[in-house]
C-alpha atoms as a PDB file:
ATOM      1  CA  UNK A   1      12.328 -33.981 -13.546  1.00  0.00           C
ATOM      2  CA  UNK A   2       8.729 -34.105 -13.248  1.00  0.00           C
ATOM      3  CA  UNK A   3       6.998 -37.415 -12.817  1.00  0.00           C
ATOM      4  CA  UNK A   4       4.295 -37.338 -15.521  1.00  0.00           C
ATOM      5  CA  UNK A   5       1.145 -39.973 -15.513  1.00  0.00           C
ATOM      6  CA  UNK A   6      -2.004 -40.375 -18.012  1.00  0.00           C
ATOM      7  CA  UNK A   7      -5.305 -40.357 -16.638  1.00  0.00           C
ATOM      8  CA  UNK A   8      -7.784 -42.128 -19.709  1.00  0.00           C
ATOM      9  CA  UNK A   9     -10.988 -40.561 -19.328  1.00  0.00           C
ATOM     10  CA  UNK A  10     -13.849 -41.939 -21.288  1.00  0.00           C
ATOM     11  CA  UNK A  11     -16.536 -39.281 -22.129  1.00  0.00           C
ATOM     12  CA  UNK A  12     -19.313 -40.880 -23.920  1.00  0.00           C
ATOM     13  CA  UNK A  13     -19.972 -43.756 -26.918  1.00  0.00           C
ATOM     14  CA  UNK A  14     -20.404 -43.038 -30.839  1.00  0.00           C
ATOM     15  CA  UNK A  15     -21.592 -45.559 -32.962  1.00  0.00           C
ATOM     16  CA  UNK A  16     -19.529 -46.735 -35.955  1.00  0.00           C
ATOM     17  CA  UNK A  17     -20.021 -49.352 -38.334  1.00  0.00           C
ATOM     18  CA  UNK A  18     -16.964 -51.257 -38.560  1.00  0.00           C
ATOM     19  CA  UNK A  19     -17.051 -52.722 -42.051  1.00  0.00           C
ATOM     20  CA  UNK A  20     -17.144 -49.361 -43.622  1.00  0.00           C
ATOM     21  CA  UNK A  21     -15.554 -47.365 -41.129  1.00  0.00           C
ATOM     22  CA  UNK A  22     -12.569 -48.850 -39.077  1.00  0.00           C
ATOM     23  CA  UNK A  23     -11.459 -51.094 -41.610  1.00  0.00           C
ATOM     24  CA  UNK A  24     -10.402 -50.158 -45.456  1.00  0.00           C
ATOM     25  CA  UNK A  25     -12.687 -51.973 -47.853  1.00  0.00           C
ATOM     26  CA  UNK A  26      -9.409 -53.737 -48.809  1.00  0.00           C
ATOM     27  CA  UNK A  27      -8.707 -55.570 -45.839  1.00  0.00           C
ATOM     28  CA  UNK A  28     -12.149 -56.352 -44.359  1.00  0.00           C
ATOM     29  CA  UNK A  29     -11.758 -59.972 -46.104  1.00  0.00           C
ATOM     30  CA  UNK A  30      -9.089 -60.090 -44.018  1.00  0.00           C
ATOM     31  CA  UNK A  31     -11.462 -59.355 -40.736  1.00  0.00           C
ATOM     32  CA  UNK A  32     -14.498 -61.311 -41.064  1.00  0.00           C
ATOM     33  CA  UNK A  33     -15.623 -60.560 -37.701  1.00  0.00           C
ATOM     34  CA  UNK A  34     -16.134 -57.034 -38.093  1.00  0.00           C
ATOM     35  CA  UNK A  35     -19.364 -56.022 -37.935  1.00  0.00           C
ATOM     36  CA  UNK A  36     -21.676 -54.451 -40.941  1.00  0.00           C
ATOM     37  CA  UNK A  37     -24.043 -53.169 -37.975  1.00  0.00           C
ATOM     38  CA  UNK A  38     -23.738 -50.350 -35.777  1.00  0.00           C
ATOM     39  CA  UNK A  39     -21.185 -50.765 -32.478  1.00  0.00           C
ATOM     40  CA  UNK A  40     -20.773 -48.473 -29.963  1.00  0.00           C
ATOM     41  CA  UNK A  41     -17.059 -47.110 -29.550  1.00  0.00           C
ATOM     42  CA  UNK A  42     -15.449 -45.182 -26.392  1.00  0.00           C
ATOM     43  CA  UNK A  43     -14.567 -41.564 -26.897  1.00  0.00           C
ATOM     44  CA  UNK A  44     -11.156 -41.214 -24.548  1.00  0.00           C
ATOM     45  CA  UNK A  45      -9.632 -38.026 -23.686  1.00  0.00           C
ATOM     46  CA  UNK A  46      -6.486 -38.180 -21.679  1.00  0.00           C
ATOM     47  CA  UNK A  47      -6.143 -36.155 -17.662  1.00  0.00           C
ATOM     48  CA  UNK A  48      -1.906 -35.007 -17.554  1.00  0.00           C
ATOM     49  CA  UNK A  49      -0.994 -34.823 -13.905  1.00  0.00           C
ATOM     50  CA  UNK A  50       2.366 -34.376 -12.011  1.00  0.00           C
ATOM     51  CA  UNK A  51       3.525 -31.585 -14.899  1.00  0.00           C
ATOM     52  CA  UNK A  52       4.212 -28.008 -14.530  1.00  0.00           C
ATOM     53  CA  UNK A  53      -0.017 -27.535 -15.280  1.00  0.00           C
ATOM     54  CA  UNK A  54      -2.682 -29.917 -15.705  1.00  0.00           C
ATOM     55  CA  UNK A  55      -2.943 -30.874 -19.127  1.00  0.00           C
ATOM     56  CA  UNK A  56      -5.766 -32.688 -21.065  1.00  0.00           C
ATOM     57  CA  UNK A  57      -5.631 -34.105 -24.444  1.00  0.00           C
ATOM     58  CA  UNK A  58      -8.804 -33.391 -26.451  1.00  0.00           C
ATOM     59  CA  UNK A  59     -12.054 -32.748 -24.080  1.00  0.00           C
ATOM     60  CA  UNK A  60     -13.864 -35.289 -25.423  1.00  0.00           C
ATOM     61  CA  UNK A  61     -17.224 -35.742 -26.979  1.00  0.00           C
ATOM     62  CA  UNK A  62     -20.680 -33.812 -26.934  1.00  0.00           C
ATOM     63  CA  UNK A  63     -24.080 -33.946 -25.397  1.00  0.00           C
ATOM     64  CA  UNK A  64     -26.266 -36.902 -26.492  1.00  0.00           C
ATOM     65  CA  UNK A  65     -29.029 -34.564 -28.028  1.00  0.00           C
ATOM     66  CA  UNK A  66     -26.373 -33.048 -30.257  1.00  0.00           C
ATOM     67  CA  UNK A  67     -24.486 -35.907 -30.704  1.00  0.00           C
ATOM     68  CA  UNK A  68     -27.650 -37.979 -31.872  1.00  0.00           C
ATOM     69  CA  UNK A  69     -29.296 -35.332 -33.781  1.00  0.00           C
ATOM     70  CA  UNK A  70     -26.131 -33.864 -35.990  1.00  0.00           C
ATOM     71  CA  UNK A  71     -23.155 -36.423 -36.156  1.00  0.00           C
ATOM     72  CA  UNK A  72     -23.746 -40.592 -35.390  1.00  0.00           C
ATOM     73  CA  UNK A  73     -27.098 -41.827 -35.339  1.00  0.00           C
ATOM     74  CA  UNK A  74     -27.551 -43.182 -31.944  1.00  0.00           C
ATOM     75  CA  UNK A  75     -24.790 -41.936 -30.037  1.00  0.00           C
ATOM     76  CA  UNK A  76     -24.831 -41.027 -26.490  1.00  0.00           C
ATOM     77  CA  UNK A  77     -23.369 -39.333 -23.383  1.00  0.00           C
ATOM     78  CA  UNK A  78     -24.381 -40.769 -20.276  1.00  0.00           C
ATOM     79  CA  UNK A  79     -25.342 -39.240 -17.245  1.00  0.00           C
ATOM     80  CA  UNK A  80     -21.968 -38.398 -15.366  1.00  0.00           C
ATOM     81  CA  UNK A  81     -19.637 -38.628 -18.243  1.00  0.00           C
ATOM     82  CA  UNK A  82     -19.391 -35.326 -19.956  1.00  0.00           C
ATOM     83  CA  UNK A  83     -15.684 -33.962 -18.862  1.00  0.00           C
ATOM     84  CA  UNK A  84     -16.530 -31.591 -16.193  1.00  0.00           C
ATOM     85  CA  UNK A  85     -18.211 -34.640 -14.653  1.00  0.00           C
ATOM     86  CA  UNK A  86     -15.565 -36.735 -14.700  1.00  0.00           C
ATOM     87  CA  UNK A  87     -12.761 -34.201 -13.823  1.00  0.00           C
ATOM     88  CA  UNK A  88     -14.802 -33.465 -10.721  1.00  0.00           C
ATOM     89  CA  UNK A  89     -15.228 -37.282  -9.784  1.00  0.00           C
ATOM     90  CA  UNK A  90     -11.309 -36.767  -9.868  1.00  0.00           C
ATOM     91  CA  UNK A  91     -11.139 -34.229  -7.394  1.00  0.00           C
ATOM     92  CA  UNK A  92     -11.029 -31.622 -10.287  1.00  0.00           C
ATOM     93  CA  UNK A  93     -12.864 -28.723 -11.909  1.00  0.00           C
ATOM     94  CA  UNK A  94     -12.286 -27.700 -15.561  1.00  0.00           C
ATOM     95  CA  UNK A  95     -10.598 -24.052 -14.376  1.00  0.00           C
ATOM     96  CA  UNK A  96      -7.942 -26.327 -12.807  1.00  0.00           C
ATOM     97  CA  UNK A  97      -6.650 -27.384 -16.344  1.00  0.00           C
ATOM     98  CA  UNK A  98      -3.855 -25.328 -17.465  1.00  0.00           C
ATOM     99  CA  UNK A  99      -3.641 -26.697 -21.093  1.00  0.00           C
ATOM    100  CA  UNK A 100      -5.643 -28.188 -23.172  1.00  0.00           C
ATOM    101  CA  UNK A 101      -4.181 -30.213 -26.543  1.00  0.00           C
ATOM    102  CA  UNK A 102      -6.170 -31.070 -29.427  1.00  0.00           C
ATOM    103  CA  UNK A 103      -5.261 -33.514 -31.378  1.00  0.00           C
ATOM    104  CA  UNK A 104      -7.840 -32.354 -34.347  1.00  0.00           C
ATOM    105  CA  UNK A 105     -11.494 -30.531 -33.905  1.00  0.00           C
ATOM    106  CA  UNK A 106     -13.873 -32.986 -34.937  1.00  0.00           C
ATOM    107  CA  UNK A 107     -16.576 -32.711 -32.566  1.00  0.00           C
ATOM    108  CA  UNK A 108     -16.236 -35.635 -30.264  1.00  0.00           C
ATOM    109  CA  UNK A 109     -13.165 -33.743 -29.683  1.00  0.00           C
ATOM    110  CA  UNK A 110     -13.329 -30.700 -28.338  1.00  0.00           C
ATOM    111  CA  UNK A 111     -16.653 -29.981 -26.952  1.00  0.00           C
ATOM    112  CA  UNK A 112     -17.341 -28.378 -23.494  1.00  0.00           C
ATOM    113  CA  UNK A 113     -14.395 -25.941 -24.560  1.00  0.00           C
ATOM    114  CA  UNK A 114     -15.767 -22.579 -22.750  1.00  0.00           C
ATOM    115  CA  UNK A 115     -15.304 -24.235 -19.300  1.00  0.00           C
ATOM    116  CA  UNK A 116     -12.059 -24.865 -19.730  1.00  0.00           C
ATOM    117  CA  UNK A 117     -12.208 -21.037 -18.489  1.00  0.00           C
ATOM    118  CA  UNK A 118      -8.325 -20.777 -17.306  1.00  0.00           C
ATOM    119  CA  UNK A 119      -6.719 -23.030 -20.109  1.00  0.00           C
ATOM    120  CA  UNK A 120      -4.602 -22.456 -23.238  1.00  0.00           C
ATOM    121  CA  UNK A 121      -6.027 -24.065 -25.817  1.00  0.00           C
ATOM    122  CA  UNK A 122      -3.288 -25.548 -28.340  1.00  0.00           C
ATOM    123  CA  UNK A 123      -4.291 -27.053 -32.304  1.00  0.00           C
ATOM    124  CA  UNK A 124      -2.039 -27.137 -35.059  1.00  0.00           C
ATOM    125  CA  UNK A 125      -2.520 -24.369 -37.842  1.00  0.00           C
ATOM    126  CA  UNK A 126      -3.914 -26.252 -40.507  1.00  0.00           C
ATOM    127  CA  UNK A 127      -6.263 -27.973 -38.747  1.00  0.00           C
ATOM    128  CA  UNK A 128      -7.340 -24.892 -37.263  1.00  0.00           C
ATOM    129  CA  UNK A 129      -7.572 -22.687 -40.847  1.00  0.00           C
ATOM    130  CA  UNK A 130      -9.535 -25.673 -42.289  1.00  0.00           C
ATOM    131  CA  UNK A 131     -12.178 -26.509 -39.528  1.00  0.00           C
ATOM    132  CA  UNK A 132     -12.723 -22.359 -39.885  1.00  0.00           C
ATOM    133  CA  UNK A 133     -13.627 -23.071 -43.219  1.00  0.00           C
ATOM    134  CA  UNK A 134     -14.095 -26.431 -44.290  1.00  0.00           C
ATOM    135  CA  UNK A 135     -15.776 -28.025 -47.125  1.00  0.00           C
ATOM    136  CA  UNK A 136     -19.059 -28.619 -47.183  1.00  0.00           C
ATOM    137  CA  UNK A 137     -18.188 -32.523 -46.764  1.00  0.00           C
ATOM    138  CA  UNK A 138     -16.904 -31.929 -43.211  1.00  0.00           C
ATOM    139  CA  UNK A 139     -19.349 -29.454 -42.141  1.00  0.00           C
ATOM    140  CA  UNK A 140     -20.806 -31.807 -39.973  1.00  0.00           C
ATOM    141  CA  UNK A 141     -17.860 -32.762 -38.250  1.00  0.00           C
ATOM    142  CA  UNK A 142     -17.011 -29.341 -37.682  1.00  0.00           C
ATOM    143  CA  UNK A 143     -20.293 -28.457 -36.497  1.00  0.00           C
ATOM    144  CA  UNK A 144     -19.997 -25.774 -39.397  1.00  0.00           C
ATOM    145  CA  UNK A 145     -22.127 -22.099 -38.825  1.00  0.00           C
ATOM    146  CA  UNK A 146     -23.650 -23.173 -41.915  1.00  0.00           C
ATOM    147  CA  UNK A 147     -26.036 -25.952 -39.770  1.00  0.00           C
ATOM    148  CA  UNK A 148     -27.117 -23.207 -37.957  1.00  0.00           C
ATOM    149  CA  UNK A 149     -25.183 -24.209 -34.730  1.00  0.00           C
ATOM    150  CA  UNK A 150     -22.260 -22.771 -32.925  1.00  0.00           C
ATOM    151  CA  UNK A 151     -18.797 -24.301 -33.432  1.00  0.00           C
ATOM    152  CA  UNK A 152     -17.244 -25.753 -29.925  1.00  0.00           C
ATOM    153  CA  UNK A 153     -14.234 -23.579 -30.549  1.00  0.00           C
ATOM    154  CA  UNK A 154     -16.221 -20.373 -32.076  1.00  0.00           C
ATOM    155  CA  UNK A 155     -14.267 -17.077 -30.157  1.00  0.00           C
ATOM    156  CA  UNK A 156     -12.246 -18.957 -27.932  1.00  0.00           C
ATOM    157  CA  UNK A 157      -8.307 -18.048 -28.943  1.00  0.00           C
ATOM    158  CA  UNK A 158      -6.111 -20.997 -29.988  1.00  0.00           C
ATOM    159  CA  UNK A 159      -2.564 -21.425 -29.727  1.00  0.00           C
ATOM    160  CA  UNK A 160      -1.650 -22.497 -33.242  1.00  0.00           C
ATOM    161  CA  UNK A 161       1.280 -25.057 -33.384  1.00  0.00           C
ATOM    162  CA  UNK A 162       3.303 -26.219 -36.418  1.00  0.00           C
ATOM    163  CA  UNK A 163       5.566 -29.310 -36.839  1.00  0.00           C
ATOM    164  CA  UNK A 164       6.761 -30.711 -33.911  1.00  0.00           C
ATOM    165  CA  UNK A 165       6.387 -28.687 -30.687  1.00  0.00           C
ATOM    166  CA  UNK A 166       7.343 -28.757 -27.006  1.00  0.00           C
ATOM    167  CA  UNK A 167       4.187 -27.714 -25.055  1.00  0.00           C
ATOM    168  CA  UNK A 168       5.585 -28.256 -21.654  1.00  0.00           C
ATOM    169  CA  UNK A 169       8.519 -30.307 -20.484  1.00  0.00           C
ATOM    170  CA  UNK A 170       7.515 -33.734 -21.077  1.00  0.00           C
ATOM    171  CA  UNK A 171       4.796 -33.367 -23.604  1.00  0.00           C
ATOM    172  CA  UNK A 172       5.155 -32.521 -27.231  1.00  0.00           C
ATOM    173  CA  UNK A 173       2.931 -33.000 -30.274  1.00  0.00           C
ATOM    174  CA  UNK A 174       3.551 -34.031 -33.589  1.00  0.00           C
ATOM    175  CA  UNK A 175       2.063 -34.221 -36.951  1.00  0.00           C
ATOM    176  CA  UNK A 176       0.102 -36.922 -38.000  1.00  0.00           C
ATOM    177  CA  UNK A 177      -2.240 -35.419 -40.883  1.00  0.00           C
ATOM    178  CA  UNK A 178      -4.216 -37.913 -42.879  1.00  0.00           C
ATOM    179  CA  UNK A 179      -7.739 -38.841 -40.473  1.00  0.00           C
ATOM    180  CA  UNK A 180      -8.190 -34.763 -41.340  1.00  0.00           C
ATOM    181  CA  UNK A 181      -6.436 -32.061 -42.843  1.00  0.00           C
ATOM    182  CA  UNK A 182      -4.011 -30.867 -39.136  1.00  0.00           C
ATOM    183  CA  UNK A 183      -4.187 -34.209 -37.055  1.00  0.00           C
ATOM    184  CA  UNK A 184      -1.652 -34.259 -34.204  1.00  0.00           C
ATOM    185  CA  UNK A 185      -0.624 -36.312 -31.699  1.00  0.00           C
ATOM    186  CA  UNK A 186       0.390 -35.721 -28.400  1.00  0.00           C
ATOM    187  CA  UNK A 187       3.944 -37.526 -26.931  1.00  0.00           C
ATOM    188  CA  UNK A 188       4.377 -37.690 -23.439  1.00  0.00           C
ATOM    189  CA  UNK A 189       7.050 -38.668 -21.286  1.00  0.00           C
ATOM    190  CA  UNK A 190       6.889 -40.484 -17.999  1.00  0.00           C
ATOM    191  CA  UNK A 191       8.362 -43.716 -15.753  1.00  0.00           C
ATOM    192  CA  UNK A 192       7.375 -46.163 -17.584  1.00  0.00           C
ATOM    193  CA  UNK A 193       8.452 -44.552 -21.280  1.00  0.00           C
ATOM    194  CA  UNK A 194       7.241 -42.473 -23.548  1.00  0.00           C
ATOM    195  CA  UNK A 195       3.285 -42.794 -24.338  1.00  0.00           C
ATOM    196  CA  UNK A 196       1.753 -41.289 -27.745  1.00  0.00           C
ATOM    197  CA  UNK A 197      -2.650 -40.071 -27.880  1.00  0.00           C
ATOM    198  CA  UNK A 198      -2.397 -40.568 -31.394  1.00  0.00           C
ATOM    199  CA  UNK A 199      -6.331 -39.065 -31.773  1.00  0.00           C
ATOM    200  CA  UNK A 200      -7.891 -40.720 -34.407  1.00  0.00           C
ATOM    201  CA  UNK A 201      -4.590 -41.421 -35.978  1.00  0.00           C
ATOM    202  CA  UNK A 202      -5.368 -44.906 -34.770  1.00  0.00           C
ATOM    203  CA  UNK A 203      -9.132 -45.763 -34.567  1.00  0.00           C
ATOM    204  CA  UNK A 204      -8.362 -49.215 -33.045  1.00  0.00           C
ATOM    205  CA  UNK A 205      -5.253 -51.200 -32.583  1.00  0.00           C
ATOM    206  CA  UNK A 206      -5.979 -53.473 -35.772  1.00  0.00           C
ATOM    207  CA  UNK A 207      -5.302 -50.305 -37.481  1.00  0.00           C
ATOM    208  CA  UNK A 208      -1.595 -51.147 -36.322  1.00  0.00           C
ATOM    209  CA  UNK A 209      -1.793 -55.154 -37.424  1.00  0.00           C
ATOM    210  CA  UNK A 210       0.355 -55.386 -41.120  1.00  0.00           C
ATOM    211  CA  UNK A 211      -1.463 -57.956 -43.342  1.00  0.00           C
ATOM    212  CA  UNK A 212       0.742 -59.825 -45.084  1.00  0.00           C
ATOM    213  CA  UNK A 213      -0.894 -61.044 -48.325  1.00  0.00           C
ATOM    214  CA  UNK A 214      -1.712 -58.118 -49.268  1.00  0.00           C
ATOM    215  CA  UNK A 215       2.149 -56.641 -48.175  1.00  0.00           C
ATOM    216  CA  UNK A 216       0.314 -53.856 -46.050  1.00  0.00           C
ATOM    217  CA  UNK A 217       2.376 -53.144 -42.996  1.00  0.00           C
ATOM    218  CA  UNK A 218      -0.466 -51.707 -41.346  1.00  0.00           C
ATOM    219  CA  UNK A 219      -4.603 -51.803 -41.551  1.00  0.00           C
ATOM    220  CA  UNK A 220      -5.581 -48.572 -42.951  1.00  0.00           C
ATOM    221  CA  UNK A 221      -9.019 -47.382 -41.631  1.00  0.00           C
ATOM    222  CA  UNK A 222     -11.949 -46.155 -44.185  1.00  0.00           C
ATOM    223  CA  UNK A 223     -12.140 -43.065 -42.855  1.00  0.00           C
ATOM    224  CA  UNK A 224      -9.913 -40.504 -44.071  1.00  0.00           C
ATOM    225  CA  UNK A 225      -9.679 -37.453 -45.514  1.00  0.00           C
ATOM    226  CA  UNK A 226      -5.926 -38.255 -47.046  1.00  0.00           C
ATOM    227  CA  UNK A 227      -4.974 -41.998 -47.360  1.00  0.00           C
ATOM    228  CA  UNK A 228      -1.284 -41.426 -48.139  1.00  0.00           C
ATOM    229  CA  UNK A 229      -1.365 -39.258 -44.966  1.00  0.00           C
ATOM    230  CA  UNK A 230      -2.581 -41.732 -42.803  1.00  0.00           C
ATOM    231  CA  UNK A 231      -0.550 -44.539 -44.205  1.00  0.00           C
ATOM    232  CA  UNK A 232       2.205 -42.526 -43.170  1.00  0.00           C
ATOM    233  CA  UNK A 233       1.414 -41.353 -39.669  1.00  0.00           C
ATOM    234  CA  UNK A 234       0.586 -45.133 -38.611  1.00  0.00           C
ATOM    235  CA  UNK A 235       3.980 -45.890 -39.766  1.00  0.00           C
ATOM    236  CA  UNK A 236       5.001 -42.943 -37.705  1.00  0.00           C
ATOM    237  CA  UNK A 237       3.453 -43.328 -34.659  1.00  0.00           C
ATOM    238  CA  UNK A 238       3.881 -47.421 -34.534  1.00  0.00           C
ATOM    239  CA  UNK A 239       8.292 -46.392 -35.213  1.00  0.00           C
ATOM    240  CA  UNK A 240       7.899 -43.754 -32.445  1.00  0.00           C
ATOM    241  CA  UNK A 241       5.981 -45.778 -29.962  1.00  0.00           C
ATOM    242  CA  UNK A 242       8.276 -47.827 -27.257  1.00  0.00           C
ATOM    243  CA  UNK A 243       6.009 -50.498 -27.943  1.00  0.00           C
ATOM    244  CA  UNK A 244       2.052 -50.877 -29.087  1.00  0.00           C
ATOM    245  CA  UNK A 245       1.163 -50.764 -25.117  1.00  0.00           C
ATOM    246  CA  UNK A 246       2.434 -47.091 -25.384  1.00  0.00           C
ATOM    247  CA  UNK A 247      -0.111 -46.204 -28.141  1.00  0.00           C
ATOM    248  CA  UNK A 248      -3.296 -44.586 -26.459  1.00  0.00           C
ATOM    249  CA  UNK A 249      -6.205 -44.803 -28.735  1.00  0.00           C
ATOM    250  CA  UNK A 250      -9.460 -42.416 -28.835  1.00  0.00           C
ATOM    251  CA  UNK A 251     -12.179 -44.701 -29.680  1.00  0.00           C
ATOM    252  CA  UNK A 252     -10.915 -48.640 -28.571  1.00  0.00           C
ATOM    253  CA  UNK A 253     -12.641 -51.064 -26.506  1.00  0.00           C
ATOM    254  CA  UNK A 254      -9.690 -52.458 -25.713  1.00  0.00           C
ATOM    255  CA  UNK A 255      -9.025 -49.451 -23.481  1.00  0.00           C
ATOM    256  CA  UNK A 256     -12.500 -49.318 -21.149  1.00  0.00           C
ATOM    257  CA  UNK A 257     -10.922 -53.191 -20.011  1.00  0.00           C
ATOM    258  CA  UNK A 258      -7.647 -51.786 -19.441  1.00  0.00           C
ATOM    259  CA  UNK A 259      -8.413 -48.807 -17.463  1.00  0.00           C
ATOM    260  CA  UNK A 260     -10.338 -51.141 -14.958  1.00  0.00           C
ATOM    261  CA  UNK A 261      -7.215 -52.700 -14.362  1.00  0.00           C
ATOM    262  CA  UNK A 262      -4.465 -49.838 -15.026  1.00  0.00           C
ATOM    263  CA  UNK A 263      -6.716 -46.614 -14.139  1.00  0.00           C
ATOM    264  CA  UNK A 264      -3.543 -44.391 -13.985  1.00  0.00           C
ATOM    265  CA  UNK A 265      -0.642 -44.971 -16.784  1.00  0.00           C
ATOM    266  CA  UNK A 266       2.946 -44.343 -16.451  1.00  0.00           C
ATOM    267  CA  UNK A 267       3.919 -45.267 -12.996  1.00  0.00           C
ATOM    268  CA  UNK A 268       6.721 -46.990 -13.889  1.00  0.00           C
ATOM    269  CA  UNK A 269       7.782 -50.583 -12.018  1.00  0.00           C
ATOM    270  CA  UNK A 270       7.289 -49.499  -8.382  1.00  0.00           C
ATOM    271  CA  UNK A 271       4.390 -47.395  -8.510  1.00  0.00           C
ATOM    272  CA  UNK A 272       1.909 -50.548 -10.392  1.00  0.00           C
END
């Protein structure tokens, strides 16, 4: 059996505002330390090793010019941290990844896709047929033709996955619709259990708190493009998780502290 383990590679910072965009409206009361300002958020991506291929999870976020100009104000990508940068600080190059999963196509998601020159590109069908044509809402986030800029994924064939799906032994994906229209997330299997990329599933791991008074058993996030959806795939992915340390998030803070402590996850007992 191969001996899988998670790389978290951060590829940049977007800025959010918490208040309106992590937190439902509902439940900020319950949060009065999230901010009403703009905060700078992580954008993770996740390296696969020890598998049949090298396989990445999302390939992360784009270009500070782009990202600045045509999605959140003020976000950036450092020198060094765009994904052929950091596979190669790794000992990589991008034609060394074998498969690449997405777990949806916004654009701090997939970017940098046509150096991924010997990979197989997987996305689940809906998610696919809608980012082809979405409405006009999300044409940002799609980086629609209509801006007058070329899509990340324009030309470049997909493998289009429904339901739940093996990709290779050890790593599956399954659907967790709600943040947009085909969200997935990716389950993987090594030493020390079973680990989920939930995407944006999950912005941050408050999303995952339940707040009593209100009889919410989780913290639903303000950003959605179904509600019910992503009630549902929180629920999901918290029942399928072996426990909330198994949950890798996109965008946490949380997660640029752990990896300076835990850079490589899944080593089981002897190999920490």
């Amino acid at each position: 059996m191969n001996k899988l383990t998670i790389r978290p590679i951060n590829t940049g910072f977007v800025t959010m505002i918490p208040r309106q965009y992590l937190y439902h409206h509902s439940t900020t009361a319950f949060y009065p330390e999230a901010s009403d300002k703009e905060e700078e958020y992580p954008v993770f991506v996740y390296l696969v090793e020890g598998g049949d291929k090298l396989l990445l999870v999302d390939t992360g976020m784009a270009y500070t010019e782009r990202a600045d100009r045509y999605h959140h104000h003020g976000s950036y990508q450092p020198e060094g941290m765009a994904i052929a940068e950091q596979l190669a600080k790794l000992g990589y190059q991008p034609e060394d990844i074998g498969i690449v999963v997405f777990t949806h196509l916004h654009w701090d998601h997939c970017f940098y896709m046509e150096k991924f020159t010997n990979a197989e590109f997987y996305v689940n069908r809906r998610e696919y047929e809608f980012a082809m044509d979405p409405i006009p809402l999300y044409y940002k986030s799609y980086e629609a033709p209509q801006l007058g800029i070329t899509r990340p994924f324009e030309g470049i064939p997909m493998k289009l996955v429904e339901g739940e799906t093996e990709i290779m032994p050890g790593v599956r994906v399954f659907e967790t619709p709600g943040h947009s229209v085909g969200h997935q997330s990716v389950e993987i299997d090594t030493e020390d259990g079973k680990y989920i990329c939930c995407g944006d599933a999950i912005f941050i791991m408050d999303n995952t708190k339940p707040i009593e008074k209100l009889h919410y058993d989780i913290t639903p996030p303000n950003r959605f493009s179904d509600i019910v959806a992503v009630w549902k795939s929180i629920r999901l992915i918290k029942e399928r998780s072996e426990s909330l340390e198994h949950i890798l998030t996109c965008h946490d803070r949380e997660m640029l502290d752990r990896i300076e402590k835990t850079p490589v996850l899944g080593l089981g007992a002897e190999g920490r």
